[in-house]
C-alpha atoms as a PDB file:
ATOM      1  CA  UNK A   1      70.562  33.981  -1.625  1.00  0.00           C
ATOM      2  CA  UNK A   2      70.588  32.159   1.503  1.00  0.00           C
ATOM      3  CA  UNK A   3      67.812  32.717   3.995  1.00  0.00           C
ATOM      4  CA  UNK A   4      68.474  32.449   7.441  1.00  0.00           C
ATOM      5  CA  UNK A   5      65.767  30.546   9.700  1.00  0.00           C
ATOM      6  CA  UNK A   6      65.535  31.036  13.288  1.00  0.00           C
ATOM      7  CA  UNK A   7      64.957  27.369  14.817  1.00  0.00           C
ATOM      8  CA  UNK A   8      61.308  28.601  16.138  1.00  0.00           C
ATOM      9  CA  UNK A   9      60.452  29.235  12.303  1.00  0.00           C
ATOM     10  CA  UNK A  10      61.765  25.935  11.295  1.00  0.00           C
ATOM     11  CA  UNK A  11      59.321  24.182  14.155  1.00  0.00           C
ATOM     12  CA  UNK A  12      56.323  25.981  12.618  1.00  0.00           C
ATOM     13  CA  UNK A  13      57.419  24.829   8.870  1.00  0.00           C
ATOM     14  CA  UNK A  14      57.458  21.239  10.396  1.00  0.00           C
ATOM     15  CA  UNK A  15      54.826  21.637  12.179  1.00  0.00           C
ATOM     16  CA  UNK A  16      52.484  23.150   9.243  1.00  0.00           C
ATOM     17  CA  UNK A  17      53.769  19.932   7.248  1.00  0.00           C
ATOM     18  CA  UNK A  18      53.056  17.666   9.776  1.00  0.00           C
ATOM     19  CA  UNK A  19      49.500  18.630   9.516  1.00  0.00           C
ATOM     20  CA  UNK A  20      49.360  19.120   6.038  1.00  0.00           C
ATOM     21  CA  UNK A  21      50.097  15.625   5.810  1.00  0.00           C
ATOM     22  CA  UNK A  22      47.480  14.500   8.689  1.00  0.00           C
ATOM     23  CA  UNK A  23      45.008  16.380   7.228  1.00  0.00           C
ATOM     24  CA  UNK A  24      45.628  14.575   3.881  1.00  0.00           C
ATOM     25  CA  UNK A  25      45.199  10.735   5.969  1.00  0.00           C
ATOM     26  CA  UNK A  26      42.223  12.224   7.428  1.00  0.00           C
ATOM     27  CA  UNK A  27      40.793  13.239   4.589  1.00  0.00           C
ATOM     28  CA  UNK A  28      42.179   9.733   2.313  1.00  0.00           C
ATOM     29  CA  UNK A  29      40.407   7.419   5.481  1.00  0.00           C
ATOM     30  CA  UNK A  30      36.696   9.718   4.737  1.00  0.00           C
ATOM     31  CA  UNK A  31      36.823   9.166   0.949  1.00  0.00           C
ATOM     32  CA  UNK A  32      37.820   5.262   1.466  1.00  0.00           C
ATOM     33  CA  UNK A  33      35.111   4.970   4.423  1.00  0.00           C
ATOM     34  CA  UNK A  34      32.868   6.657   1.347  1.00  0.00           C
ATOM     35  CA  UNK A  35      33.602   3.905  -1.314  1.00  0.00           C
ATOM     36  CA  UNK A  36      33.638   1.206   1.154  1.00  0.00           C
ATOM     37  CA  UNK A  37      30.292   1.766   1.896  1.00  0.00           C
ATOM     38  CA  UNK A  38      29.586   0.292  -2.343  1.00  0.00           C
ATOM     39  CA  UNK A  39      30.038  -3.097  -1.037  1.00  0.00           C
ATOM     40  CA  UNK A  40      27.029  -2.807   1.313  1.00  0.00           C
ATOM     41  CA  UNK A  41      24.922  -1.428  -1.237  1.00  0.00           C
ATOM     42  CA  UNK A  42      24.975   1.976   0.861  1.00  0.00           C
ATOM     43  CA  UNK A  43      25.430   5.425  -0.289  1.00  0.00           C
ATOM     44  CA  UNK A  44      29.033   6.843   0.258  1.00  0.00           C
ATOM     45  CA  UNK A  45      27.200   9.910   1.433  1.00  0.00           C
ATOM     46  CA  UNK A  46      26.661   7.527   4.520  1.00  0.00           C
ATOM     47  CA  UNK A  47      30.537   6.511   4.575  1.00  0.00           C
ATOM     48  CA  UNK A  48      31.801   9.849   4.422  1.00  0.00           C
ATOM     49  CA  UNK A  49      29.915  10.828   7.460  1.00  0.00           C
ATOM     50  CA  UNK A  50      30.958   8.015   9.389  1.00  0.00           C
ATOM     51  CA  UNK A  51      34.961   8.940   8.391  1.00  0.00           C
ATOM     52  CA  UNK A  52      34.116  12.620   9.239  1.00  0.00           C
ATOM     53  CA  UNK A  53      33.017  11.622  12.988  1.00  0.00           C
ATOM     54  CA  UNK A  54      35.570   8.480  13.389  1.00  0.00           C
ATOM     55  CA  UNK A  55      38.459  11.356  12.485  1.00  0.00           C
ATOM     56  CA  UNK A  56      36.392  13.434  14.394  1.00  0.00           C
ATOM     57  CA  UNK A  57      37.281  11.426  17.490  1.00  0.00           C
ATOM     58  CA  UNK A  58      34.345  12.832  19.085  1.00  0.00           C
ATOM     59  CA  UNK A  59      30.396  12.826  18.593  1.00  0.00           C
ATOM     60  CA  UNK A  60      29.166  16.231  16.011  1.00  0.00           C
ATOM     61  CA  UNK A  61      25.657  17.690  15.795  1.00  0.00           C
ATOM     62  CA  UNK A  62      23.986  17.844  12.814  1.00  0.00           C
ATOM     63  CA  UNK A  63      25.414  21.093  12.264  1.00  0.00           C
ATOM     64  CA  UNK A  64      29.172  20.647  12.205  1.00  0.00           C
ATOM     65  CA  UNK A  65      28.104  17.694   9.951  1.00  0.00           C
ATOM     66  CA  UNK A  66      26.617  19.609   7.697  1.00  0.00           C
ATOM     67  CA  UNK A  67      29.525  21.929   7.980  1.00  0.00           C
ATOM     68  CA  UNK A  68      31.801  19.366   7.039  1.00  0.00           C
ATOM     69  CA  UNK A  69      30.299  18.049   4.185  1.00  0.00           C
ATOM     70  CA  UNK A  70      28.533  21.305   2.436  1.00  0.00           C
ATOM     71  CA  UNK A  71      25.001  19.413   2.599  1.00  0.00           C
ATOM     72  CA  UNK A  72      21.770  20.640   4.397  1.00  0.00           C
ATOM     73  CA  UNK A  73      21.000  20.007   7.692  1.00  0.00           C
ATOM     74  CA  UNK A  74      17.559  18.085   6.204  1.00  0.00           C
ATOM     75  CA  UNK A  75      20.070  15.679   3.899  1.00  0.00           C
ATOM     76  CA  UNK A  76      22.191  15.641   7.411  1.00  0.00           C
ATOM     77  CA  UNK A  77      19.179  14.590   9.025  1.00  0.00           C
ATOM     78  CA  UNK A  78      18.098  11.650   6.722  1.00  0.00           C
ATOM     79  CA  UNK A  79      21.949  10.229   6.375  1.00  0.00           C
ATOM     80  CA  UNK A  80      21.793  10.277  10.163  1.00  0.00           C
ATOM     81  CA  UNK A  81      18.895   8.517  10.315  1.00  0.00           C
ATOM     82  CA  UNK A  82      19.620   5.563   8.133  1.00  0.00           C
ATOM     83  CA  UNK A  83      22.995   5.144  10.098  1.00  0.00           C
ATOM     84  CA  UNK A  84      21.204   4.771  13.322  1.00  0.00           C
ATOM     85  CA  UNK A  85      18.998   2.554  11.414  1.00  0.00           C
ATOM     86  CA  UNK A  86      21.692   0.558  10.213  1.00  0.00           C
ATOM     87  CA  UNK A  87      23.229   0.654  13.788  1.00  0.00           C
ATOM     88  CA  UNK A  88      26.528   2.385  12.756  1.00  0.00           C
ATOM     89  CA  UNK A  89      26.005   5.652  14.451  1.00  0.00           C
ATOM     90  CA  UNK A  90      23.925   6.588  17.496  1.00  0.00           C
ATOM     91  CA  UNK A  91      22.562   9.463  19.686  1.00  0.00           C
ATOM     92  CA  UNK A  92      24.633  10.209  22.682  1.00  0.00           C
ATOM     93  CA  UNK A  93      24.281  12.880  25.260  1.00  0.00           C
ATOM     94  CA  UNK A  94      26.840  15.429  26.454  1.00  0.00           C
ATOM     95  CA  UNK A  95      26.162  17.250  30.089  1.00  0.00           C
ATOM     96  CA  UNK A  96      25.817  21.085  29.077  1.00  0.00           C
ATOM     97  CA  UNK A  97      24.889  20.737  25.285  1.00  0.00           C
ATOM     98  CA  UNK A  98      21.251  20.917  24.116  1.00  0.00           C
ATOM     99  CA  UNK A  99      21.390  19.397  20.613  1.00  0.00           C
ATOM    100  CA  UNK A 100      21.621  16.250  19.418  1.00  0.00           C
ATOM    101  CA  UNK A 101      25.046  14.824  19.147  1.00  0.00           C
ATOM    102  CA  UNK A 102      25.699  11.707  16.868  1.00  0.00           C
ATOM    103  CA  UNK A 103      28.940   9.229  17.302  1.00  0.00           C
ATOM    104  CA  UNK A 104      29.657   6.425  15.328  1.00  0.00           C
ATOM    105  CA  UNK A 105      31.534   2.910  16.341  1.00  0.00           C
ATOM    106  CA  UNK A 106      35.345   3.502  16.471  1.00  0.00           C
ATOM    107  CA  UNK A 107      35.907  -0.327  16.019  1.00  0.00           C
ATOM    108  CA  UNK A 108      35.939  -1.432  12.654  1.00  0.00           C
ATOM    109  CA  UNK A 109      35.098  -4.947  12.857  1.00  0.00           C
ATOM    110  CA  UNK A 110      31.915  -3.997  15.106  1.00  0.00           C
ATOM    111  CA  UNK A 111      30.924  -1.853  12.157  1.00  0.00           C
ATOM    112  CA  UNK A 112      31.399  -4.394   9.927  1.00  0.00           C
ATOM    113  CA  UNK A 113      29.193  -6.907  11.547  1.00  0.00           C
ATOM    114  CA  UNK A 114      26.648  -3.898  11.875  1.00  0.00           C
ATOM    115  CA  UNK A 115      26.453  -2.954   8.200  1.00  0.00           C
ATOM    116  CA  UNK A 116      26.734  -6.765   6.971  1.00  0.00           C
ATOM    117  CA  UNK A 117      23.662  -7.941   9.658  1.00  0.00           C
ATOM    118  CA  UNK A 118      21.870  -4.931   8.693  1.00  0.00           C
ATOM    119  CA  UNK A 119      21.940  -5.423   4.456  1.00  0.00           C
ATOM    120  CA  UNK A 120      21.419  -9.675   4.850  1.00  0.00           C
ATOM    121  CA  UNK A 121      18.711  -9.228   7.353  1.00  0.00           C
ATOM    122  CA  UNK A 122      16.698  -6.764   5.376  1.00  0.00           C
ATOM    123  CA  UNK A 123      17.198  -9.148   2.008  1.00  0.00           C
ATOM    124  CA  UNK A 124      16.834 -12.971   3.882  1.00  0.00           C
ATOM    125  CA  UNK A 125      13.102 -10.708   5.501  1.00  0.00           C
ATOM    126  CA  UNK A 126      12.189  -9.572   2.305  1.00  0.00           C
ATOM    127  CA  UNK A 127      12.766 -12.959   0.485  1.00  0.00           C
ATOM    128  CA  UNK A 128      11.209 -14.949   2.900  1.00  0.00           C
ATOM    129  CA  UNK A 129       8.270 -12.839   2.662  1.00  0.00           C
ATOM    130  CA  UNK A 130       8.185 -13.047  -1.123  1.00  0.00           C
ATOM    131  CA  UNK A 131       8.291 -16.692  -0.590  1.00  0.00           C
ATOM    132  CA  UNK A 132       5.796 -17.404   1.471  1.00  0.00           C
ATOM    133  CA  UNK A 133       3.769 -15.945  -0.674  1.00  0.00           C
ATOM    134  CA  UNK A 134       4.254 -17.741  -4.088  1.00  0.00           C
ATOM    135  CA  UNK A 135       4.386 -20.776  -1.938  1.00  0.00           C
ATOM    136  CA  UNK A 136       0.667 -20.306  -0.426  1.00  0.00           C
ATOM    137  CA  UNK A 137      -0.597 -19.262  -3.890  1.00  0.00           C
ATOM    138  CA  UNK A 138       1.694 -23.080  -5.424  1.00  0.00           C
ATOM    139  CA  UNK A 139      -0.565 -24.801  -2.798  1.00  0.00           C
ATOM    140  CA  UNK A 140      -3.817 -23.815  -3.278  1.00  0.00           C
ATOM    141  CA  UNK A 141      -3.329 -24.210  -6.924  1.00  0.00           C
ATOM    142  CA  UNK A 142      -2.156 -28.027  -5.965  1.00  0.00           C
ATOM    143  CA  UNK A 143      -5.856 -27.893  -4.549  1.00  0.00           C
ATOM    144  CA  UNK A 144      -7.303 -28.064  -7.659  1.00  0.00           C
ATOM    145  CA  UNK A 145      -8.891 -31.307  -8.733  1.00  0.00           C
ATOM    146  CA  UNK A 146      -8.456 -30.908 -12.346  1.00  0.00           C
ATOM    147  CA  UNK A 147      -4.986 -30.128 -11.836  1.00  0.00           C
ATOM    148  CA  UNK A 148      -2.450 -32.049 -15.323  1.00  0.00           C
ATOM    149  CA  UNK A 149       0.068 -34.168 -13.772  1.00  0.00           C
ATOM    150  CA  UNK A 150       2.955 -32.480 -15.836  1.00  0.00           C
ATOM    151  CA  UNK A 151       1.686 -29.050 -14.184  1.00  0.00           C
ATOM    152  CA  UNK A 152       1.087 -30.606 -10.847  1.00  0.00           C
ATOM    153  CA  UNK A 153       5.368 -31.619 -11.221  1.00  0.00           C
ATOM    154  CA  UNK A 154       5.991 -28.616 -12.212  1.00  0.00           C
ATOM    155  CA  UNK A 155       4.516 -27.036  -9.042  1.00  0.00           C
ATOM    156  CA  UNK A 156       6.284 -29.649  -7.210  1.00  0.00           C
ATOM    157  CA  UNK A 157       9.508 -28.663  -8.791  1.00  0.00           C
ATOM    158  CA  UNK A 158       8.734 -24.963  -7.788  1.00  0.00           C
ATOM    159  CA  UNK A 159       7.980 -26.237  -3.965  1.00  0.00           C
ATOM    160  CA  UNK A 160      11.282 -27.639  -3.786  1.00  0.00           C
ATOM    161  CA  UNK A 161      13.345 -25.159  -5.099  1.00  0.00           C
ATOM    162  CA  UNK A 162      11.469 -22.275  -2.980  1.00  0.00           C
ATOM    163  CA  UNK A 163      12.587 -24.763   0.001  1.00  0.00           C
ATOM    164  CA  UNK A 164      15.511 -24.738  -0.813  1.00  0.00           C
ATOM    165  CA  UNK A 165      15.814 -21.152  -0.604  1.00  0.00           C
ATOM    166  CA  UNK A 166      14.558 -20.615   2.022  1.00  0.00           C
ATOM    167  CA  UNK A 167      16.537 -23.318   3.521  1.00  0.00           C
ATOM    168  CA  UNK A 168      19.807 -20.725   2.183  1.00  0.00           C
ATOM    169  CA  UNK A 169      18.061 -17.610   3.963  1.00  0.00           C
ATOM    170  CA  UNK A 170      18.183 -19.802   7.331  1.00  0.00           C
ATOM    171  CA  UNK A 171      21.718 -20.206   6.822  1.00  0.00           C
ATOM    172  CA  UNK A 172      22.121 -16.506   6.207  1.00  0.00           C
ATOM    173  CA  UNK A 173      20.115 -16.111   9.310  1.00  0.00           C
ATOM    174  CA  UNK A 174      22.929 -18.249  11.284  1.00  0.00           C
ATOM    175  CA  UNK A 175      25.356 -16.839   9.513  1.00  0.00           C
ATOM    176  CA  UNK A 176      24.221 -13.084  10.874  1.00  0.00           C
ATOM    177  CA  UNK A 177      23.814 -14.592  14.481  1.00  0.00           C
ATOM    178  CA  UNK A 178      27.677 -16.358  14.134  1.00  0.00           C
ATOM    179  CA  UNK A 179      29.093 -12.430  13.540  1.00  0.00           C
ATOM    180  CA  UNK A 180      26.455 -10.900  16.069  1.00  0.00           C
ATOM    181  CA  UNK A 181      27.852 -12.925  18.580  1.00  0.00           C
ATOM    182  CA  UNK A 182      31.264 -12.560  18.033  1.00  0.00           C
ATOM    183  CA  UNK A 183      31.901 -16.040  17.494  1.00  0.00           C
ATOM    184  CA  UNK A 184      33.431 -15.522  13.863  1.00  0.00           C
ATOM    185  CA  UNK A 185      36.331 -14.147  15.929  1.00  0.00           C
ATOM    186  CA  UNK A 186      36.789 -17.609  17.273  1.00  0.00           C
ATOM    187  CA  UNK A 187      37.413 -18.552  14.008  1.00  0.00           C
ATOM    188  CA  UNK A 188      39.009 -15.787  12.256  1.00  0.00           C
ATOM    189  CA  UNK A 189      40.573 -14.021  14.972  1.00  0.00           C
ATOM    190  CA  UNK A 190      40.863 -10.100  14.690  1.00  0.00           C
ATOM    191  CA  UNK A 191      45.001  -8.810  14.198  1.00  0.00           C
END
């Protein structure tokens, strides 16, 4: 039997399709955003809510987040947190509405530079640190006057390799300040 559809119905059908089929991008670009966020050593709790407000196209309270993802406001809260932290999202302020809105970076490569500043600069801080450390407690045992010559080498050895490193986690410092300061796009220019 052949059904008869006025041209108004066939514009909704296409129309109900058309977002079907956003809705499905929208909702592919939060759950790639989620596992992207692997390679930073993040959780892709923290991806998914920076998909949900880039599709959003427009900064969300901690409400409509929560909303959006079926998690408590306090989880909201503590994602939020770590991406302002992390400098991916931030707290922006809307004439007329009380609570705290949140927006995230809608340029890619910005975020990028964000999340990959914020994970080497936390590990080249926390190694230097640890180095430092060993290194002042190497020296003071080089102090000693009874010290064997194959343990005093050995110490030596230790000395130079801890240099080294921390020769590295000044390169990783440089490295941070070439994408900080958009230089890399000098380099490797963006599309």
């Amino acid at each position: 039997m052949l059904q008869i559809v006025s041209r108004e119905g066939m514009n909704r059908g296409v129309d109900k399709q058309a977002l079907g089929a956003i809705q499905k991008a929208q909702d592919h670009y939060i759950e790639k955003a989620a596992e992207n966020m692997n390679a930073f050593g993040l959780s892709s709790t923290v991806g998914r809510v920076l998909g949900i407000i880039h599709m959003n196209r427009k900064p969300m309270t901690l409400g409509e987040l929560s909303e959006a993802t079926g998690m408590s406001k306090t989880r909201m809260s503590q994602v939020v947190r770590e991406m302002l932290d992390l400098n991916i999202a931030e707290k922006v302020y809307e004439k007329g509405i009380r609570k705290d809105l949140y927006d995230v970076e809608q340029d890619q490569y910005q975020t990028f530079i964000s999340l990959f500043a914020a994970n080497w600069s936390r590990v080249v801080s926390k190694n230097r640190k640890a180095h430092k450390k060993t290194c002042k407690e190497l020296l003071e045992l080089l102090e000693q006057d009874d010290l064997p010559e194959e343990t005093e080498d050995k110490i030596n050895l230790l000395l130079s390799e801890i240099k080294e490193s921390l020769d590295y986690y000044d390169w990783i410092s440089r490295l941070i300040e070439f994408f900080e300061s958009e230089e890399v796009f000098k380099h490797v220019p963006k599309p």
